[in-house]
N, C-alpha and C. Protein backbone atom coordinates (compact mmCIF):
# COMPACT_ATOMS: atom_id res chain seq x y z
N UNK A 1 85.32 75.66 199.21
CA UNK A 1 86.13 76.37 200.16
C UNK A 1 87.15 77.28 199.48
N UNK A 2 88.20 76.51 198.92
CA UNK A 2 88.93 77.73 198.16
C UNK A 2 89.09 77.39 196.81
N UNK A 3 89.69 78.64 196.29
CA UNK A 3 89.45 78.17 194.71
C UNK A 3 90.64 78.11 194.10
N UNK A 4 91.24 76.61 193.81
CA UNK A 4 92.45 76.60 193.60
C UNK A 4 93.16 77.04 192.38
N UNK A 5 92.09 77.79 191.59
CA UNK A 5 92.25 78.14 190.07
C UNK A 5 93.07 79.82 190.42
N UNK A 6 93.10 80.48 191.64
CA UNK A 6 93.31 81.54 191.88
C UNK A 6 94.45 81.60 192.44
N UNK A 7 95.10 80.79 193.26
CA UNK A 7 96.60 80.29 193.73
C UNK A 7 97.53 80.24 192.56
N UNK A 8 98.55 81.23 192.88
CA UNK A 8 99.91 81.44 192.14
C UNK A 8 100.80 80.49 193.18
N UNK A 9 101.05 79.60 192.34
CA UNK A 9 102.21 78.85 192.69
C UNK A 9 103.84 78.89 192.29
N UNK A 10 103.42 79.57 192.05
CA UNK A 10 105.16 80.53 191.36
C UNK A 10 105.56 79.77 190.16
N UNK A 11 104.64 79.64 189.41
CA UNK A 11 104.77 78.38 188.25
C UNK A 11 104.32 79.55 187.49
N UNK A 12 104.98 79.88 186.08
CA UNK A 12 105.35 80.72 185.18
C UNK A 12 104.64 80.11 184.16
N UNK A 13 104.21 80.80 183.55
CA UNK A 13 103.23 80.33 181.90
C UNK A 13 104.17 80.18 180.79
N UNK A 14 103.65 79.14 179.49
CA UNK A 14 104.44 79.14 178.79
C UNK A 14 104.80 80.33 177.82
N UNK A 15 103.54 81.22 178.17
CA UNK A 15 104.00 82.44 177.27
C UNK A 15 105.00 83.60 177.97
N UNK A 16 104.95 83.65 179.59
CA UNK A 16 106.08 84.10 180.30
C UNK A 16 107.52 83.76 180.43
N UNK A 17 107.27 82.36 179.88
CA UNK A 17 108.50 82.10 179.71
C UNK A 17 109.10 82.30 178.72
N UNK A 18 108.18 82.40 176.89
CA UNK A 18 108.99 82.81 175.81
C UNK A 18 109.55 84.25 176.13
N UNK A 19 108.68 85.00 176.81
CA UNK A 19 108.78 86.56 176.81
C UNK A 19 110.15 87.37 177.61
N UNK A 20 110.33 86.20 178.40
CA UNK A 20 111.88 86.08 179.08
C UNK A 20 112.76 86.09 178.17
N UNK A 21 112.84 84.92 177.56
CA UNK A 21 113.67 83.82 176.50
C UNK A 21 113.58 84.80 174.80
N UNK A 22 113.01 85.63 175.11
CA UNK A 22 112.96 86.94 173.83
C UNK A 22 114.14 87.53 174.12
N UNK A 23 113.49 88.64 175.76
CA UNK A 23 114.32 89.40 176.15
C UNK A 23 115.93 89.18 176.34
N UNK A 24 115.74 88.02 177.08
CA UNK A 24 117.30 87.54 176.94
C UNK A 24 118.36 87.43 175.31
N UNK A 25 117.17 87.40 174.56
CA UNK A 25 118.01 87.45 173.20
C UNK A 25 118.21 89.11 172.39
N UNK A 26 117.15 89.54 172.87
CA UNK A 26 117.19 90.88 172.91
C UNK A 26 118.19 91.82 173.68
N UNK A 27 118.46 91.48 174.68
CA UNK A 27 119.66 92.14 175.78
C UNK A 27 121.16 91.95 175.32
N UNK A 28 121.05 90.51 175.11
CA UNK A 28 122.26 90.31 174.42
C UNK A 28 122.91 90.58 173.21
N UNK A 29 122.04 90.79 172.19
CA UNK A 29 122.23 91.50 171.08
C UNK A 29 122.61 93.18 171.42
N UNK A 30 121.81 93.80 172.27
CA UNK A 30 122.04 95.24 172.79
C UNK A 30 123.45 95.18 173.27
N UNK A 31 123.45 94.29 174.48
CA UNK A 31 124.54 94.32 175.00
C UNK A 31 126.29 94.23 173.78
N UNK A 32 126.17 93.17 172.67
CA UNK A 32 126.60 92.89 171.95
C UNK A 32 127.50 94.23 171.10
N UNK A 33 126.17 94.38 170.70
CA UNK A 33 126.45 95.69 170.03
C UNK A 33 127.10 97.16 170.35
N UNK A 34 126.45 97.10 171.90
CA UNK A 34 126.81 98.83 172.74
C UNK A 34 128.65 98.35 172.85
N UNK A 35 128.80 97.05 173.88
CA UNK A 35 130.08 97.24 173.76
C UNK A 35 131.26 97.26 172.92
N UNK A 36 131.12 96.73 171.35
CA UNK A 36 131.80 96.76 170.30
C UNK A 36 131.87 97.86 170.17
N UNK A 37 130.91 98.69 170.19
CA UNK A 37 130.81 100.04 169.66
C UNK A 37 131.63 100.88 170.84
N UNK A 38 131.29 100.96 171.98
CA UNK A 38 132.04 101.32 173.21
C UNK A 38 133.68 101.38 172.99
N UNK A 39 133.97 99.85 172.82
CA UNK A 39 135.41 99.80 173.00
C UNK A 39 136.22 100.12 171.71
N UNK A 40 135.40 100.20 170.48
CA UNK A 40 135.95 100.83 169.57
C UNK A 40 135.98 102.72 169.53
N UNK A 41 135.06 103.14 169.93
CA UNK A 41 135.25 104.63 169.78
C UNK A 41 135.56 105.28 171.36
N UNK A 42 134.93 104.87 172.59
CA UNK A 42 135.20 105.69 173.41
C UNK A 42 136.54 105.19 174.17
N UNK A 43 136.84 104.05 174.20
CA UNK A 43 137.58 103.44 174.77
C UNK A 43 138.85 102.61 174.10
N UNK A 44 138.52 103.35 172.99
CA UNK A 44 139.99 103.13 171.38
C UNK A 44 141.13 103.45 172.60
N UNK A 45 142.21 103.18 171.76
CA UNK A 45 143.56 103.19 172.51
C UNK A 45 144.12 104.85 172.19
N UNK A 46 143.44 105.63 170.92
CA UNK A 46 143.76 107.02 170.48
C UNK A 46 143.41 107.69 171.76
N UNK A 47 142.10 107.13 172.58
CA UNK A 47 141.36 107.96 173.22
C UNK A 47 142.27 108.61 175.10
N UNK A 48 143.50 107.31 175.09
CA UNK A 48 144.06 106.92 176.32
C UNK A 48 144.30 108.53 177.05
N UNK A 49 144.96 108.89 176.68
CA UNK A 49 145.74 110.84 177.21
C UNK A 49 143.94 111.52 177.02
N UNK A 50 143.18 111.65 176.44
CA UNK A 50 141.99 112.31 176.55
C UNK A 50 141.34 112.69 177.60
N UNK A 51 141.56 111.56 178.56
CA UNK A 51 140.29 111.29 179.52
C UNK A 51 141.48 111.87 180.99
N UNK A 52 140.48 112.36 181.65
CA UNK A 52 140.93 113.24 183.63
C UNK A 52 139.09 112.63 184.09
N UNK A 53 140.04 112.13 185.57
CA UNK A 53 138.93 112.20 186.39
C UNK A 53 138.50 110.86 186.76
N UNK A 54 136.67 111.29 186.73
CA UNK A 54 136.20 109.96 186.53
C UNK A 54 136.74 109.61 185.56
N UNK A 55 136.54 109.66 183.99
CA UNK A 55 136.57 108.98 182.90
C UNK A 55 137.79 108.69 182.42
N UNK A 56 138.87 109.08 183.33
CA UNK A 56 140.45 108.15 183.13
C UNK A 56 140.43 106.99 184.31
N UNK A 57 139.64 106.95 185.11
CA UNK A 57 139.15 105.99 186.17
C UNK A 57 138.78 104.62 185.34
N UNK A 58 137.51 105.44 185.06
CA UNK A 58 136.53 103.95 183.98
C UNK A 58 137.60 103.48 182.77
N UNK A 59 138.34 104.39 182.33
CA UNK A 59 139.08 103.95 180.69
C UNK A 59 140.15 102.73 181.57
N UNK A 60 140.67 103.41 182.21
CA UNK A 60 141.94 102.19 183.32
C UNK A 60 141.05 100.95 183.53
N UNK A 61 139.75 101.27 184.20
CA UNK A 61 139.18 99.82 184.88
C UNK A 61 138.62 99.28 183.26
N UNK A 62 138.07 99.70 182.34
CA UNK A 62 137.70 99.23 181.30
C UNK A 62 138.99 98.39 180.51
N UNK A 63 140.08 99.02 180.47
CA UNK A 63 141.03 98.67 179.73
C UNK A 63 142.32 97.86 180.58
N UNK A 64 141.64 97.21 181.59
CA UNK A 64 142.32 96.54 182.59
C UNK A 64 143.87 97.01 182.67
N UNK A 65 143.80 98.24 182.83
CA UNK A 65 145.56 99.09 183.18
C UNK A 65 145.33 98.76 184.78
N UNK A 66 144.65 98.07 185.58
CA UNK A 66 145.14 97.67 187.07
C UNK A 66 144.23 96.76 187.60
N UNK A 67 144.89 96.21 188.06
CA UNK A 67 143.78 94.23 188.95
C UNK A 67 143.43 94.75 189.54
N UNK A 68 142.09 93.97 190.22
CA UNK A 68 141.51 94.62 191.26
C UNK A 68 141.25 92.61 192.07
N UNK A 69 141.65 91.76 191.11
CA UNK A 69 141.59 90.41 191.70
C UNK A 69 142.52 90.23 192.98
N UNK A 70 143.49 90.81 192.28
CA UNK A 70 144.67 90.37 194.19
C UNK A 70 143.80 90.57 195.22
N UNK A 71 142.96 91.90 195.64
CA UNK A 71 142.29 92.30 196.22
C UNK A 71 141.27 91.15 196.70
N UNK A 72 140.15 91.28 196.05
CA UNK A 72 139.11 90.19 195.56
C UNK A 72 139.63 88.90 196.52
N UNK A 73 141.10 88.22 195.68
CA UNK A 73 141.18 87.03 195.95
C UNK A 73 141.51 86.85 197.99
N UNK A 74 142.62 88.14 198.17
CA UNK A 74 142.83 88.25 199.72
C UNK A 74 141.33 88.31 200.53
N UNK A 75 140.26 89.06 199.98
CA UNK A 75 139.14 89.14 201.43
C UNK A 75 138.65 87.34 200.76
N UNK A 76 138.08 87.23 199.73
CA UNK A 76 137.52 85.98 199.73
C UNK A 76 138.60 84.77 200.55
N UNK A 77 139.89 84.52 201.03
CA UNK A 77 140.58 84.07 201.54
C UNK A 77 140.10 84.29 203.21
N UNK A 78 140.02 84.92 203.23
CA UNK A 78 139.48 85.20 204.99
C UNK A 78 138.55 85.16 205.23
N UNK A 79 137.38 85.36 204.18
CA UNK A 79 135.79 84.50 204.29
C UNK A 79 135.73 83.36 204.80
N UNK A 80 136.68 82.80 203.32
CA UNK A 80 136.70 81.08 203.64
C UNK A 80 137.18 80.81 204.66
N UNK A 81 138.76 81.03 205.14
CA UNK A 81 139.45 80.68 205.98
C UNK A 81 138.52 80.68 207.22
N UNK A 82 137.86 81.29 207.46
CA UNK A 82 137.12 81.90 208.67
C UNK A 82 136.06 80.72 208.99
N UNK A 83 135.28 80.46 207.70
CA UNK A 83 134.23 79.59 207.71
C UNK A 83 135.18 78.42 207.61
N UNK A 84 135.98 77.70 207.17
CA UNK A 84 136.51 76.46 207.38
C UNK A 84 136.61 76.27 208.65
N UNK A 85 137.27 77.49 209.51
CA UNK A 85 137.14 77.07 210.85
C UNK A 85 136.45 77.23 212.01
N UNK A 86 135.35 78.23 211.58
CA UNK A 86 134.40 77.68 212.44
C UNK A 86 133.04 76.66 211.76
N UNK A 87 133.05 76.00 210.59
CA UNK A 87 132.39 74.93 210.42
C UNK A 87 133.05 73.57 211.14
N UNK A 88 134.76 73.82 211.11
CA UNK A 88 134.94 72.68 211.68
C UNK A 88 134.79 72.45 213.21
N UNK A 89 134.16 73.85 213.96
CA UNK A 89 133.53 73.47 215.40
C UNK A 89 132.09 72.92 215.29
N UNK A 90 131.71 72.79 214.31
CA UNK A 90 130.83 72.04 214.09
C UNK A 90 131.00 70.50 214.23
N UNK A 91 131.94 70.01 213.69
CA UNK A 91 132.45 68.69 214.13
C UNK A 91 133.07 68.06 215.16
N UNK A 92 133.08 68.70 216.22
CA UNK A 92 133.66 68.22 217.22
C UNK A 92 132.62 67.48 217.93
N UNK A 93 131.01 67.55 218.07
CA UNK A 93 130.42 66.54 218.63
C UNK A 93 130.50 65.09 217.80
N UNK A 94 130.71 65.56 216.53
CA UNK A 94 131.00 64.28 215.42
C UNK A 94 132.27 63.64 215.63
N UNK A 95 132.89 64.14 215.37
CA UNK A 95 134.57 63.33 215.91
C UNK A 95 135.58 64.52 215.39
N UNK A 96 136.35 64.30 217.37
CA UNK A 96 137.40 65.04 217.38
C UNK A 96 138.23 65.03 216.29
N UNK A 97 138.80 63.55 215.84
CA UNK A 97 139.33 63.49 214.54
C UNK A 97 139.16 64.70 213.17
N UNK A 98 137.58 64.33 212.89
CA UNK A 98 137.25 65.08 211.52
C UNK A 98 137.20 66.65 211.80
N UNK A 99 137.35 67.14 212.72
CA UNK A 99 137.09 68.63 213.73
C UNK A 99 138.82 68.97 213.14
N UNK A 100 139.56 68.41 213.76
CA UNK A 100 141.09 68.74 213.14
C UNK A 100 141.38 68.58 212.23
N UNK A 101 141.06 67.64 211.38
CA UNK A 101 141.43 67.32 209.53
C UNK A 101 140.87 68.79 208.93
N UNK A 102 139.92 69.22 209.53
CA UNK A 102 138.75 69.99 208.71
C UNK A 102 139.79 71.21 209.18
N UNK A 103 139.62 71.57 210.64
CA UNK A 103 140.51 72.99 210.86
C UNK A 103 142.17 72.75 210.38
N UNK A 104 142.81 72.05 210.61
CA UNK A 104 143.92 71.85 209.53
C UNK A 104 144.25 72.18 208.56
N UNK A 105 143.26 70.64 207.96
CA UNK A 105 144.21 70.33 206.24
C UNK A 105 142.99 71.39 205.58
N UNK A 106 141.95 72.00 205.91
CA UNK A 106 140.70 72.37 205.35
C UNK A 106 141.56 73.85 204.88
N UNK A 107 142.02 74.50 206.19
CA UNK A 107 142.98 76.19 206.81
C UNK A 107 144.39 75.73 205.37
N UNK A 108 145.24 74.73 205.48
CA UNK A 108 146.29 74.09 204.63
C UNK A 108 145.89 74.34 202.86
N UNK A 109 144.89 73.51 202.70
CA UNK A 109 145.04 73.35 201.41
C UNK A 109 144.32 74.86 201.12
N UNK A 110 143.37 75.69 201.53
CA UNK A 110 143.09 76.70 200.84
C UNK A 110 144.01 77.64 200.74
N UNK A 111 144.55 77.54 202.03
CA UNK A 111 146.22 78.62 202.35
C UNK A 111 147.23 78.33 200.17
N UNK A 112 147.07 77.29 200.10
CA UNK A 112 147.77 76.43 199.16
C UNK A 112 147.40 76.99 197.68
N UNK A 113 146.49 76.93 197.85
CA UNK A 113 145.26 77.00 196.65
C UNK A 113 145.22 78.69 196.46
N UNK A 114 145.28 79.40 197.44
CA UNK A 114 145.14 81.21 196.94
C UNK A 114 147.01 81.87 196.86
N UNK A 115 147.97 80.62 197.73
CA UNK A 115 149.14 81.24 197.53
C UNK A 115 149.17 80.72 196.03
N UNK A 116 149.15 79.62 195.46
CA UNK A 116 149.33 79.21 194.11
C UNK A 116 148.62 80.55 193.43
N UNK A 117 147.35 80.60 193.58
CA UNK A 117 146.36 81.98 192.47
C UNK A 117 147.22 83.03 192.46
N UNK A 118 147.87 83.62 193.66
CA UNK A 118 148.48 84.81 193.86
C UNK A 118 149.65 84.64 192.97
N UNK A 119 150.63 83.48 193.00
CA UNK A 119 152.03 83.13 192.85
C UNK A 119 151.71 83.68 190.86
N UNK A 120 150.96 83.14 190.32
CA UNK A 120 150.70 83.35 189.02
C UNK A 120 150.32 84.63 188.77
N UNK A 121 149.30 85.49 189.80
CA UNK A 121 149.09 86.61 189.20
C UNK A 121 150.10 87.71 189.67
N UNK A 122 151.16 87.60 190.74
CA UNK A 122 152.20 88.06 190.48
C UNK A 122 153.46 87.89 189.40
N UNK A 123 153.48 86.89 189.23
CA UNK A 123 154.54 86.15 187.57
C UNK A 123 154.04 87.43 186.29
N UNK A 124 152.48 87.41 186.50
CA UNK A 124 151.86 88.10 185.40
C UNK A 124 152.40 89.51 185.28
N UNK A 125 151.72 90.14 187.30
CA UNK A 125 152.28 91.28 186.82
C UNK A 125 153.88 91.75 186.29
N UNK A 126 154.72 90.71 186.85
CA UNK A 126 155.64 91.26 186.78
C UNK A 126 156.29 90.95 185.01
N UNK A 127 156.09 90.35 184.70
CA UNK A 127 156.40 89.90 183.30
C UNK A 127 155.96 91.29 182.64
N UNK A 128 154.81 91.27 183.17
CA UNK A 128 154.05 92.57 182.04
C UNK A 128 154.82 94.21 182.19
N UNK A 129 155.52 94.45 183.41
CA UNK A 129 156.33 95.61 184.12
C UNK A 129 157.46 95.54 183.41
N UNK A 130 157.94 93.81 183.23
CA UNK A 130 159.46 93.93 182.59
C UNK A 130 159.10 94.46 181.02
N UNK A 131 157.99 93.60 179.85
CA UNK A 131 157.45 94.05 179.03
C UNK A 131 157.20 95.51 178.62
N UNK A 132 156.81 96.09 179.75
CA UNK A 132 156.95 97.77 179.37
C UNK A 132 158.16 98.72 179.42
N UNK A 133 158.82 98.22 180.66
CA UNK A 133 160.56 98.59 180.61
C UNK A 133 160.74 98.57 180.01
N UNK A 134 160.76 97.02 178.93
CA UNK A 134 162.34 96.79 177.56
C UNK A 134 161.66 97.14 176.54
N UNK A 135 160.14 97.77 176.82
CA UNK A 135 160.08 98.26 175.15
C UNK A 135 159.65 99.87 175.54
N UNK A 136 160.36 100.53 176.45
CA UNK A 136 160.50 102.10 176.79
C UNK A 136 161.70 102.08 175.98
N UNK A 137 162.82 101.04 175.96
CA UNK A 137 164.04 101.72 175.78
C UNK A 137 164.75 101.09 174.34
């Protein structure tokens, strides 16, 4: 009837798998190399006043002159927040109890957990603002 020698079962050969397990050592070496080389010549600190445009764009985001995590961390906060509380209408045929612990302390401790992330990466920036002040003058 059928011929089970012809069924791909999404099962990978052992020689597909060295040929991966190459590349991956291969990429990383590329990778290795381009960006040493990158951040030493195009993205040197001589290079900073050079660049308009895009390529004072990329040198800033390359040379982390501005977060883009505060950002990041606020929408992922309202993902979660969002899904904590409507997973915990999920629990209300389970018990009213665990339905409120969950929309609560669930809404509480993450509230907790991204004001703490924030609280530090403001300390940062600002340390780093005073850092450039007292050594302008």
């Amino acid at each position: 009837m059928y011929d089970y020698d012809m069924l791909d079962y999404g099962y990978k050969s052992g020689s597909q798998m060295a040929d991966a397990g190459i590349w991956a050592i291969v990429a990383f070496v590329i990778a290795l190399i381009g960006g040493i080389c990158l951040y030493f010549t195009v993205f040197s600190d001589k290079n900073e006043s050079k660049y308009e445009g895009f390529m004072a764009k990329l040198y800033d985001f390359v040379k982390f002159k501005k977060l883009y995590i505060s950002a990041f961390l606020k929408i992922t906060y309202l993902i979660l927040a969002i899904y904590i509380t409507l997973y915990s209408f999920a629990l209300i045929s389970t018990s009213f109890i665990a339905f409120l612990l969950v929309l609560l302390l669930g809404n509480i401790l993450l509230r907790f957990a991204y004001e703490f992330s924030l609280v530090l990466l403001g300390i940062y920036e600002n340390t780093t603002e005073m850092c450039k002040k007292l050594s302008k003058k």
